[in-house]
N, C-alpha and C. Protein backbone atom coordinates (compact mmCIF):
# COMPACT_ATOMS: atom_id res chain seq x y z
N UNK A 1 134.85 105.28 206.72
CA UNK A 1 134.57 104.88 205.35
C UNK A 1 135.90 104.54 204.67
N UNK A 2 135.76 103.61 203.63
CA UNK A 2 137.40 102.95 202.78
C UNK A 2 137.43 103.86 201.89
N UNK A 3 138.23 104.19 201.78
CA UNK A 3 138.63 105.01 200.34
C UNK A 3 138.83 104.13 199.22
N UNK A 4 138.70 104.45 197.98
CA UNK A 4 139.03 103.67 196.74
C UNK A 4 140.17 103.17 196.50
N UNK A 5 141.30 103.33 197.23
CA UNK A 5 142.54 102.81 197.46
C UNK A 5 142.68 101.85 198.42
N UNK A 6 141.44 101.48 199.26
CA UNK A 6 142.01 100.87 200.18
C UNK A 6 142.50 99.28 199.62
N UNK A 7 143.41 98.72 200.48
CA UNK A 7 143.72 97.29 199.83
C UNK A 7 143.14 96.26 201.29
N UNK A 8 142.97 95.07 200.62
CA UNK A 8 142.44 94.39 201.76
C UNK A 8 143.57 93.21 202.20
N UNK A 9 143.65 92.72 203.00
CA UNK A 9 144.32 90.91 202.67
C UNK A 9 143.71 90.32 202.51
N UNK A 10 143.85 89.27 201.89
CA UNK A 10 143.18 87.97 201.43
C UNK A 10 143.59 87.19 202.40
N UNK A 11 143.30 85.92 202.89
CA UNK A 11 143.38 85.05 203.68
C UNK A 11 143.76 83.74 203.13
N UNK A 12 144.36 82.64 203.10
CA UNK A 12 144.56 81.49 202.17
C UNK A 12 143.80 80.47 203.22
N UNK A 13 143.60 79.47 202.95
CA UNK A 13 143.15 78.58 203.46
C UNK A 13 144.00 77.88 204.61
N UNK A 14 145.30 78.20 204.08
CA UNK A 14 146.11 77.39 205.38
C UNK A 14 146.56 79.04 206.31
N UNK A 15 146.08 79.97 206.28
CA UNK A 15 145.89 81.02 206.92
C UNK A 15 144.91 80.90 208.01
N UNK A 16 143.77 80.39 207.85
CA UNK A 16 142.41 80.03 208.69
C UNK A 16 142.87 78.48 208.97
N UNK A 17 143.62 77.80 209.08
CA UNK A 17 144.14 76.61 210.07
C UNK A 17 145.04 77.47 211.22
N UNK A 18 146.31 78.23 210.57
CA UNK A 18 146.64 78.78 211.88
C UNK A 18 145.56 79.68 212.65
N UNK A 19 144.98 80.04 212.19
CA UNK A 19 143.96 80.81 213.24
C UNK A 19 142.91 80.13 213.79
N UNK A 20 142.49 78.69 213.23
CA UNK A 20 142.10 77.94 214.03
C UNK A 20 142.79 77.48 215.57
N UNK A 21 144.13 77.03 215.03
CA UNK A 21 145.30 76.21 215.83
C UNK A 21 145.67 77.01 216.91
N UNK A 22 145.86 78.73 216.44
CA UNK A 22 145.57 79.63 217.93
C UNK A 22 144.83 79.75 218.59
N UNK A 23 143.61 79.89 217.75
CA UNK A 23 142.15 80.09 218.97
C UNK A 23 141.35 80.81 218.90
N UNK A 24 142.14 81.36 217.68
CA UNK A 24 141.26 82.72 216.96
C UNK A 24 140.00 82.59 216.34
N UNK A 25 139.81 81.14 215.82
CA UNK A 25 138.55 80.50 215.41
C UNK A 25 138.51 79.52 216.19
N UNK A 26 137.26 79.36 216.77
CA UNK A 26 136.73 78.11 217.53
C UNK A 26 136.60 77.00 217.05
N UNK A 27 136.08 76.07 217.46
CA UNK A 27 135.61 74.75 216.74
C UNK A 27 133.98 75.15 216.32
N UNK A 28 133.39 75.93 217.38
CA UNK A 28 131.28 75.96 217.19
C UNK A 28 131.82 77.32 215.73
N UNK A 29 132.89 77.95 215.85
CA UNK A 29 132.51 79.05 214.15
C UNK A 29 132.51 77.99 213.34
N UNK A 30 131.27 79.24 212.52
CA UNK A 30 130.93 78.33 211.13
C UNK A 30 130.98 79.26 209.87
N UNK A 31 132.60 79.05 209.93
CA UNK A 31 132.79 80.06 208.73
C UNK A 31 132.67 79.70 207.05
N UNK A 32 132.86 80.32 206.20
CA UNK A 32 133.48 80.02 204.82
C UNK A 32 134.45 80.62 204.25
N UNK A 33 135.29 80.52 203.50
CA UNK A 33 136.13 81.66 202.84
C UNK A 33 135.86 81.92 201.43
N UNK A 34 135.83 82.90 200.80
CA UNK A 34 135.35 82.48 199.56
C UNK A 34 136.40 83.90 199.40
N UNK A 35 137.44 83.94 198.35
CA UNK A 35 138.26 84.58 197.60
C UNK A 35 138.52 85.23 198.67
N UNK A 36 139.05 84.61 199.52
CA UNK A 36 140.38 84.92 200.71
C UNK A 36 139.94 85.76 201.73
N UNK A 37 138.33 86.02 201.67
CA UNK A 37 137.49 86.60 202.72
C UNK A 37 136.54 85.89 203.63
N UNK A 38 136.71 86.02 204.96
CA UNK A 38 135.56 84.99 205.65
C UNK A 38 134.92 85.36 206.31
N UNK A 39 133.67 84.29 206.01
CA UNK A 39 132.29 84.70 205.90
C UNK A 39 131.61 84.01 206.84
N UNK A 40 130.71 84.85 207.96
CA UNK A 40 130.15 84.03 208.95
C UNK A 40 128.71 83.42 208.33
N UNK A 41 128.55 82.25 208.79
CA UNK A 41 127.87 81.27 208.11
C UNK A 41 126.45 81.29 209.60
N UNK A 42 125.38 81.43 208.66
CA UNK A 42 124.04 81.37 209.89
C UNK A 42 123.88 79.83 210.21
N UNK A 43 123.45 80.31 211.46
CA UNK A 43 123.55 78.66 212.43
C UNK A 43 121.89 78.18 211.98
N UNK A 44 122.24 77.26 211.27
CA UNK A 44 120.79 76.37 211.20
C UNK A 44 119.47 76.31 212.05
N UNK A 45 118.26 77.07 211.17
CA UNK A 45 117.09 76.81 211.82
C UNK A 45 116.44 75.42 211.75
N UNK A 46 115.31 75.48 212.37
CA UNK A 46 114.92 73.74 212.59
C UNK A 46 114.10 73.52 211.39
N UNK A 47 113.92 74.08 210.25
CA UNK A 47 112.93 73.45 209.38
C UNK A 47 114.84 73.33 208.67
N UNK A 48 115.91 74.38 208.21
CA UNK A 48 116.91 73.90 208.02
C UNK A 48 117.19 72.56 208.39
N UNK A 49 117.10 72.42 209.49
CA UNK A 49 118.11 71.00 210.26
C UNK A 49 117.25 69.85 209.66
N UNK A 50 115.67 69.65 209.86
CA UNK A 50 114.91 68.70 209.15
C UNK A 50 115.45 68.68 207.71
N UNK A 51 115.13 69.31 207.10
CA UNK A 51 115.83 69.39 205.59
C UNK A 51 117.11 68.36 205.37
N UNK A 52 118.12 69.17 206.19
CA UNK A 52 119.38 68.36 205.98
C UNK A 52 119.74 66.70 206.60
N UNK A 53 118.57 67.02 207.29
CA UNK A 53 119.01 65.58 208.36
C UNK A 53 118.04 64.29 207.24
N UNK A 54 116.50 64.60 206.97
CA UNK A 54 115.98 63.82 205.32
C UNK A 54 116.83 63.68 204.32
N UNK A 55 117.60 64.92 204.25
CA UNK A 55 118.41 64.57 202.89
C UNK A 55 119.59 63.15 203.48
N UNK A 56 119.94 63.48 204.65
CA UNK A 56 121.23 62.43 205.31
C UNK A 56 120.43 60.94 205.14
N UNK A 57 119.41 61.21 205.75
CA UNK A 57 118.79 59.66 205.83
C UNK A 57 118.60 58.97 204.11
N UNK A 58 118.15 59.86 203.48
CA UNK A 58 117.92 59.30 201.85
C UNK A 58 119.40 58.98 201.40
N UNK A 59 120.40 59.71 201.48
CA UNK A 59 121.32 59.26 200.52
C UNK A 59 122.39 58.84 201.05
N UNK A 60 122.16 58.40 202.82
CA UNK A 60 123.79 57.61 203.47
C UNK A 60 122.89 55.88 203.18
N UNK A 61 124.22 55.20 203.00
CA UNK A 61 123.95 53.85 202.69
C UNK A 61 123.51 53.18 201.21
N UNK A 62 122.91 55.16 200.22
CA UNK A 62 122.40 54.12 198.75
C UNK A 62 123.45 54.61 198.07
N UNK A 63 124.47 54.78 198.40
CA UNK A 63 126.03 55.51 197.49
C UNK A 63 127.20 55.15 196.66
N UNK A 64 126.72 53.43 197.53
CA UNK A 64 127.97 52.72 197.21
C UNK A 64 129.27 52.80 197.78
N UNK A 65 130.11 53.12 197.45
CA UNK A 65 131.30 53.39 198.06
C UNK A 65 131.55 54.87 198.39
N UNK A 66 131.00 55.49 197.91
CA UNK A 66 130.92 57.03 197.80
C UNK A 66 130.89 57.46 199.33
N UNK A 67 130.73 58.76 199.34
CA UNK A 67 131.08 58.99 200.93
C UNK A 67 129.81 60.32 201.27
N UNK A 68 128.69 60.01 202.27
CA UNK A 68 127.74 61.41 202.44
C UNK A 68 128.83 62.54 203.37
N UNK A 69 128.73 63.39 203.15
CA UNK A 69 129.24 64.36 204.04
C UNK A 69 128.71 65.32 204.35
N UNK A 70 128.08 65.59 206.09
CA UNK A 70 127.28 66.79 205.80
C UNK A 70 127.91 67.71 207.16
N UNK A 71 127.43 69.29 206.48
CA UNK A 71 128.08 70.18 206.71
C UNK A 71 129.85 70.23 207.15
N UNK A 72 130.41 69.74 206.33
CA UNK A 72 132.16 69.71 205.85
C UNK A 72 132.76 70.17 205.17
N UNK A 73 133.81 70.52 205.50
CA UNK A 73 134.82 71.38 204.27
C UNK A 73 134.81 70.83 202.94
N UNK A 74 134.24 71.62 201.77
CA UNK A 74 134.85 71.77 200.13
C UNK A 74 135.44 72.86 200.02
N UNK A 75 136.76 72.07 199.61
CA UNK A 75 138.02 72.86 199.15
C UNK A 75 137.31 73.48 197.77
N UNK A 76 137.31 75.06 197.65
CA UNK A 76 137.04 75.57 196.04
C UNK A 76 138.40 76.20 195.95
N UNK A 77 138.83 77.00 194.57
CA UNK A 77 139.21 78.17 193.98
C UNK A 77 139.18 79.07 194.95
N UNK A 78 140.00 79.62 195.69
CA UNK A 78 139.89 80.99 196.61
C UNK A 78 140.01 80.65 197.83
N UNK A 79 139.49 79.51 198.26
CA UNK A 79 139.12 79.61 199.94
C UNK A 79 137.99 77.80 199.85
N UNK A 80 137.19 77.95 200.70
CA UNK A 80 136.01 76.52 201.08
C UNK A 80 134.78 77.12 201.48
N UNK A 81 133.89 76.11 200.80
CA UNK A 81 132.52 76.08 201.33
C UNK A 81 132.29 75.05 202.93
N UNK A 82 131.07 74.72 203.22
CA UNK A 82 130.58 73.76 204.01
C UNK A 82 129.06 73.74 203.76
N UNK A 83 129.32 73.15 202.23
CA UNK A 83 127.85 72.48 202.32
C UNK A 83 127.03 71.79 203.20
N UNK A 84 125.81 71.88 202.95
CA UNK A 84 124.51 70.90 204.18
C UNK A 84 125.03 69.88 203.99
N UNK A 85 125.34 69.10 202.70
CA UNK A 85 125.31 67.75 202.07
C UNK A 85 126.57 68.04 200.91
N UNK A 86 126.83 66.74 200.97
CA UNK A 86 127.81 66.49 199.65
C UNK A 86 127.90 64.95 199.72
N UNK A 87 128.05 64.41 198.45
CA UNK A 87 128.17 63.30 198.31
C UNK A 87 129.77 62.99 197.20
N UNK A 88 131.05 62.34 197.89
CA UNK A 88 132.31 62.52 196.97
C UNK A 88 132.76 60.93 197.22
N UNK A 89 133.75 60.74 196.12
CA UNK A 89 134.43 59.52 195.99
C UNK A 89 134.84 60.21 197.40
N UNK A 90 135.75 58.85 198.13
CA UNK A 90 136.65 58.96 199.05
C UNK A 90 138.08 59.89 198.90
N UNK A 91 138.13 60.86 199.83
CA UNK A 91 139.88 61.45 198.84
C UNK A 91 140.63 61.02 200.10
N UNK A 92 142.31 60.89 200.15
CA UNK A 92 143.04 60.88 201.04
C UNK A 92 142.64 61.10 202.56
N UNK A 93 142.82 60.61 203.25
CA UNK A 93 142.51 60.84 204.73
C UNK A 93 143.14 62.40 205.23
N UNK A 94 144.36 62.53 204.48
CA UNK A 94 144.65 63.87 205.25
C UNK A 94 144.38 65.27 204.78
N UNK A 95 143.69 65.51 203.75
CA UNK A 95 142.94 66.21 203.18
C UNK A 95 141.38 66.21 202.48
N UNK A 96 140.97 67.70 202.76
CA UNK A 96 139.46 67.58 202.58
C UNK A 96 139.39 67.80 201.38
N UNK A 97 138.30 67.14 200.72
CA UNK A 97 137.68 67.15 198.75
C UNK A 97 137.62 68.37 198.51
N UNK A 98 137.89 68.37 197.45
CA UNK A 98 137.94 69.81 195.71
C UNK A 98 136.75 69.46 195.26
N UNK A 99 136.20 68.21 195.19
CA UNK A 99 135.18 68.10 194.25
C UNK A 99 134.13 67.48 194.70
N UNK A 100 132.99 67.16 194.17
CA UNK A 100 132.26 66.27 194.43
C UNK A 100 130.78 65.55 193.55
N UNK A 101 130.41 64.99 193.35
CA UNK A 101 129.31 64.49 192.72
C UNK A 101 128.10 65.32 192.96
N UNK A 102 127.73 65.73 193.96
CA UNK A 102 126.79 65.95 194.58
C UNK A 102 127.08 66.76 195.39
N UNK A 103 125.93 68.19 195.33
CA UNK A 103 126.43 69.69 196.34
C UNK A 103 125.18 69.53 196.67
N UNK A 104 124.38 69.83 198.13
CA UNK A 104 122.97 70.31 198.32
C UNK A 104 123.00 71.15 199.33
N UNK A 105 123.04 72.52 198.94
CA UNK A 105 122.73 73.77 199.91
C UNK A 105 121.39 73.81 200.41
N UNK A 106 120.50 73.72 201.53
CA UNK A 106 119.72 74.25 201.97
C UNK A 106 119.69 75.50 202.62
N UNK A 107 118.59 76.66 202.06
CA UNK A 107 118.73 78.16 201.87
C UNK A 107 117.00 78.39 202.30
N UNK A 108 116.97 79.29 203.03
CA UNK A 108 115.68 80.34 202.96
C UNK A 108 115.45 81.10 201.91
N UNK A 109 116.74 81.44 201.04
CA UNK A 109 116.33 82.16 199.71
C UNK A 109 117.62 81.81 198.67
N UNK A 110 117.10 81.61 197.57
CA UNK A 110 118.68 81.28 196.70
C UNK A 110 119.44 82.49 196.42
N UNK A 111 118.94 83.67 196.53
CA UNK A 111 119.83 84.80 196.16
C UNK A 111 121.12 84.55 196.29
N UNK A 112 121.51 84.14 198.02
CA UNK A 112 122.79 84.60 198.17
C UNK A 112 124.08 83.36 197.56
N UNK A 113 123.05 82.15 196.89
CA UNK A 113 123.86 81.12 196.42
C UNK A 113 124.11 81.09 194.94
N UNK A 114 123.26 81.58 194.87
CA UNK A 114 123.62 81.40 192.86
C UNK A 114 124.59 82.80 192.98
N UNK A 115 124.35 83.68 192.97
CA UNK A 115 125.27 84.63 192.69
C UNK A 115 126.94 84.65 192.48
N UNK A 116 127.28 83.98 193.72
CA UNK A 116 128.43 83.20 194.29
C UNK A 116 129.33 82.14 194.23
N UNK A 117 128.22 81.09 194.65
CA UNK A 117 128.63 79.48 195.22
C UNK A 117 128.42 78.98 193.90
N UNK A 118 127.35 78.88 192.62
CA UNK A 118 127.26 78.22 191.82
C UNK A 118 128.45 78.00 190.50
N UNK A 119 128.81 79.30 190.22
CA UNK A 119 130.03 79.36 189.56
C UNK A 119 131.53 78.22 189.87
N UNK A 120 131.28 79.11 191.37
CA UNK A 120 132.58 78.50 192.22
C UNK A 120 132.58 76.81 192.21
N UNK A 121 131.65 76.20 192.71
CA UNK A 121 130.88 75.08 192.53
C UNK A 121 131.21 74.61 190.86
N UNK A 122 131.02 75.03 189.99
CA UNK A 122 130.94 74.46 188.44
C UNK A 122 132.43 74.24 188.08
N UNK A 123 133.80 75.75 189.06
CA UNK A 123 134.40 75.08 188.28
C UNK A 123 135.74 74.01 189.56
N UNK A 124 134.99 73.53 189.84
CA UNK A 124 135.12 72.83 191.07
C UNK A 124 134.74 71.04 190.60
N UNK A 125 134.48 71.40 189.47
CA UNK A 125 133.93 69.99 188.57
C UNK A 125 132.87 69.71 190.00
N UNK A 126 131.97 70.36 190.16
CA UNK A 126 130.79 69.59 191.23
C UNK A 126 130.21 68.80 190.21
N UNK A 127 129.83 67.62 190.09
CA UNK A 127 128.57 67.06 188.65
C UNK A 127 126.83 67.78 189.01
N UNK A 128 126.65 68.11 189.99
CA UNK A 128 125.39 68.67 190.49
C UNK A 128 125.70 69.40 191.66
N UNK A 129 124.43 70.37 191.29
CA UNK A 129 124.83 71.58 192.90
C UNK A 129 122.78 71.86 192.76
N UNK A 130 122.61 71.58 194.15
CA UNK A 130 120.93 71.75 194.21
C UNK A 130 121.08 72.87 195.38
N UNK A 131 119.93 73.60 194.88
CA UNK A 131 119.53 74.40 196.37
C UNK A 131 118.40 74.33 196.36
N UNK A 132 117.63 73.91 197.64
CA UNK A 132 116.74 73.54 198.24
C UNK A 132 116.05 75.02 199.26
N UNK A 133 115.59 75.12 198.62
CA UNK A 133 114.90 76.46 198.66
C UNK A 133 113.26 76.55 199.57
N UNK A 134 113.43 76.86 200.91
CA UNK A 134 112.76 75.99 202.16
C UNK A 134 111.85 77.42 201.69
N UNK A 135 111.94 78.93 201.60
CA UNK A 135 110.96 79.35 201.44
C UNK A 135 109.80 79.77 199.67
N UNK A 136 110.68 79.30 198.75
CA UNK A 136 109.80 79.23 197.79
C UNK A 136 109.07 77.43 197.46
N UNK A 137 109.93 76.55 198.43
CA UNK A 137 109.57 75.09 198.40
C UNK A 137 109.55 74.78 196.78
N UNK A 138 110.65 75.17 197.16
CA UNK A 138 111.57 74.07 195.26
C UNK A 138 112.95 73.92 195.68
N UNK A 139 113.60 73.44 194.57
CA UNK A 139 114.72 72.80 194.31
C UNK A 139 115.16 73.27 192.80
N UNK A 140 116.59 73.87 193.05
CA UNK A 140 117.07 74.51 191.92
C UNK A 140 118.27 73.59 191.68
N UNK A 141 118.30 72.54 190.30
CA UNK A 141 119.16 71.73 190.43
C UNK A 141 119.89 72.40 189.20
N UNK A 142 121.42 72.91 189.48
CA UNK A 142 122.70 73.16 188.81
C UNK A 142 123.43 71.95 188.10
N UNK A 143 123.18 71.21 186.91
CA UNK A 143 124.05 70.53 185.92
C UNK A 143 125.21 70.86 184.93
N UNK A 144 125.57 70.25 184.28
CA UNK A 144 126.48 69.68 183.37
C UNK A 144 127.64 71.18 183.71
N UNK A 145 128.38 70.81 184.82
CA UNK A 145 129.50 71.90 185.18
C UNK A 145 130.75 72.26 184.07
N UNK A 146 130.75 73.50 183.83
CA UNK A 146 132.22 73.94 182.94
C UNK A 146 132.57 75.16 183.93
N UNK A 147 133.96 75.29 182.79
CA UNK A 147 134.64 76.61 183.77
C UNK A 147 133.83 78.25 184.09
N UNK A 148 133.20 78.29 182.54
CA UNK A 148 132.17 79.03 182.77
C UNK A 148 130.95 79.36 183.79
N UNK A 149 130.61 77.56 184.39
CA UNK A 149 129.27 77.73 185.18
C UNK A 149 128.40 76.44 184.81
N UNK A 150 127.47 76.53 185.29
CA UNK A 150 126.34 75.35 184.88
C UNK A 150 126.17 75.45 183.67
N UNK A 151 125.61 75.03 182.50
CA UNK A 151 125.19 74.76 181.52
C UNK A 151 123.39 74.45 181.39
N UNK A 152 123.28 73.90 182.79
CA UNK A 152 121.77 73.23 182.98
C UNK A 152 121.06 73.66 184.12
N UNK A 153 120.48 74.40 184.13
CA UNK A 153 119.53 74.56 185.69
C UNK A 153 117.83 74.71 185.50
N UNK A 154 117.63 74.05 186.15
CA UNK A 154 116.21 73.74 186.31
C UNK A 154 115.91 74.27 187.82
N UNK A 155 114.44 74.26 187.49
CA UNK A 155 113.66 74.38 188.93
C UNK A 155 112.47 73.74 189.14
N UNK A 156 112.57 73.00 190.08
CA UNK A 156 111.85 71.64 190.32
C UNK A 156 110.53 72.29 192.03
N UNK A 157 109.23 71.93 191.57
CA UNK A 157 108.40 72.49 192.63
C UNK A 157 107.86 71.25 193.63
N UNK A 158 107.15 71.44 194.43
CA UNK A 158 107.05 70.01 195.07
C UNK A 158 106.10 68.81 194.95
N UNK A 159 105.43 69.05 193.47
CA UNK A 159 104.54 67.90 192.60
C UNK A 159 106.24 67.01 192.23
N UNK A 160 107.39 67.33 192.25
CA UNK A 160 108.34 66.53 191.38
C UNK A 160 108.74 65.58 192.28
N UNK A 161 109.61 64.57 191.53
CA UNK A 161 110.90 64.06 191.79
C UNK A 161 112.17 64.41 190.71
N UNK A 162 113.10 64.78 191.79
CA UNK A 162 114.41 64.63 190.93
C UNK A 162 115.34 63.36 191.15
N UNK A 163 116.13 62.98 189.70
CA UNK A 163 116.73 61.98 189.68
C UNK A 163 118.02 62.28 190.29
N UNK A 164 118.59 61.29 191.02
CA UNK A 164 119.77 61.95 191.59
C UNK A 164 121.36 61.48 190.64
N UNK A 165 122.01 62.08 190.54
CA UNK A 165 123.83 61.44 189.98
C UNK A 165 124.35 60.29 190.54
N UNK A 166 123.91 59.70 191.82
CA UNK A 166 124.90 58.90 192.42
C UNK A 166 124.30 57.51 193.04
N UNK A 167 123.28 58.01 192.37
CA UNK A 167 122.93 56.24 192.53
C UNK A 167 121.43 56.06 193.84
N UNK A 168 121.16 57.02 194.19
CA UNK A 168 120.47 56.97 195.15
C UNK A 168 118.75 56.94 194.55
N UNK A 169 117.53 56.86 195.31
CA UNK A 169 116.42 56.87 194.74
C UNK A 169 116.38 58.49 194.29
N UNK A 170 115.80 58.34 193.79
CA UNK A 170 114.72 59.76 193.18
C UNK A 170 114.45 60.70 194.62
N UNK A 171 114.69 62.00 194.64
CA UNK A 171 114.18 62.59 195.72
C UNK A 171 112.76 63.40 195.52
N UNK A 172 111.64 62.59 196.35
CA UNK A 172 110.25 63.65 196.36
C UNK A 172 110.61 64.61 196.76
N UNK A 173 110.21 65.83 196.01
CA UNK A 173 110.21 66.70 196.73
C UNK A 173 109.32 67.39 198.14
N UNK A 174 108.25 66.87 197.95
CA UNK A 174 107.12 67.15 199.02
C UNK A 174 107.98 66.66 200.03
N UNK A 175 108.32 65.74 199.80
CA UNK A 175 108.87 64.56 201.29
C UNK A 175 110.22 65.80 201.79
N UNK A 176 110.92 65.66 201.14
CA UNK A 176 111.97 66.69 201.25
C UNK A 176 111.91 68.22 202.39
N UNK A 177 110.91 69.09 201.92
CA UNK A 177 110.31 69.63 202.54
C UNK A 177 109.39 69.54 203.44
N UNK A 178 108.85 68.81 203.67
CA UNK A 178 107.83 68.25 204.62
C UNK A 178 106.26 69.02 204.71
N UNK A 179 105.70 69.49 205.30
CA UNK A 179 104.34 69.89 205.41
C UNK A 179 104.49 71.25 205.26
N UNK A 180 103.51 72.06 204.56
CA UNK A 180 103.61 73.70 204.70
C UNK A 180 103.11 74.13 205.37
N UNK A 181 103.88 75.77 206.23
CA UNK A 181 103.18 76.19 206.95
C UNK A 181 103.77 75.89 208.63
């Protein structure tokens, strides 16, 4: 057991490159760091993978110049995520985005994302952060980001469409999720 004294290290982000570059992390880990601690990330189930792979097909090609990115490093405050989806202007080739237009977590339950990721996410200037919520079959869309946090969150069931930030069609939600059951 830790005692109330115990101290931990934090990890920096270019801390988890050298431990990539040794070997200490693989290429198949699928970690995150979030305030200098890392976090093993669950390997995608198949109603997951459908999810993310609909969302890829809807919004690669209607973006414009914009860039889809799915499951890739966002640089936050503390450490990085690897969202399902993100949609960002283009940044430098030799570094991965801080920010982005568009966040879409797909989750079996939102607990472990709002608590956490949404904050981190807001002050990350995300313009939207959705979680797609495969077992209540909604969509919790996070708006108008400050340092504080969202300002706007809704929850969208699968009679809706939501409008998207970046130019893409409207996402059904039924379609999104696909058949119940």
């Amino acid at each position: 057991m830790l005692s109330a004294e115990a101290q931990f290290h934090r990890l920096s982000v270019e801390d988890v490159h050298r431990m990539a570059e040794a070997g200490v992390l693989r290429e198949e880990d699928r970690v995150e760091l979030i305030d200098g601690v890392l976090i093993d990330v669950n390997r995608p189930g198949a109603s997951h993978s459908s999810a993310v792979a609909w969302l890829t097909r809807h919004f690669a090609g209607a973006v414009g110049e914009r860039e889809v990115r799915v499951q890739d490093v966002l640089l936050v405050e503390g450490g990085f995520f690897l969202p399902d989806l993100m949609v960002i202007d283009p940044p430098p080739r030799d570094r991965h985005p801080s920010t982005a237009a568009l966040v879409v977590e797909v989750a079996a339950t939102t607990q472990r994302h709002d608590a956490w990721k949404a904050p981190r996410y807001a002050a990350a200037a995300v313009g939207e952060y959705w979680i797609v919520d495969l077992v209540a079959r909604a969509v919790a869309v996070h708006r108008d980001p400050r340092a504080s946090g969202y300002q706007d969150v809704t929850r969208h069931g699968e009679g809706e469409r939501i409008p998207t930030p970046v130019g893409a069609p409207e996402v059904e939600i039924a379609a999104l999720l696909g058949p119940s059951g």
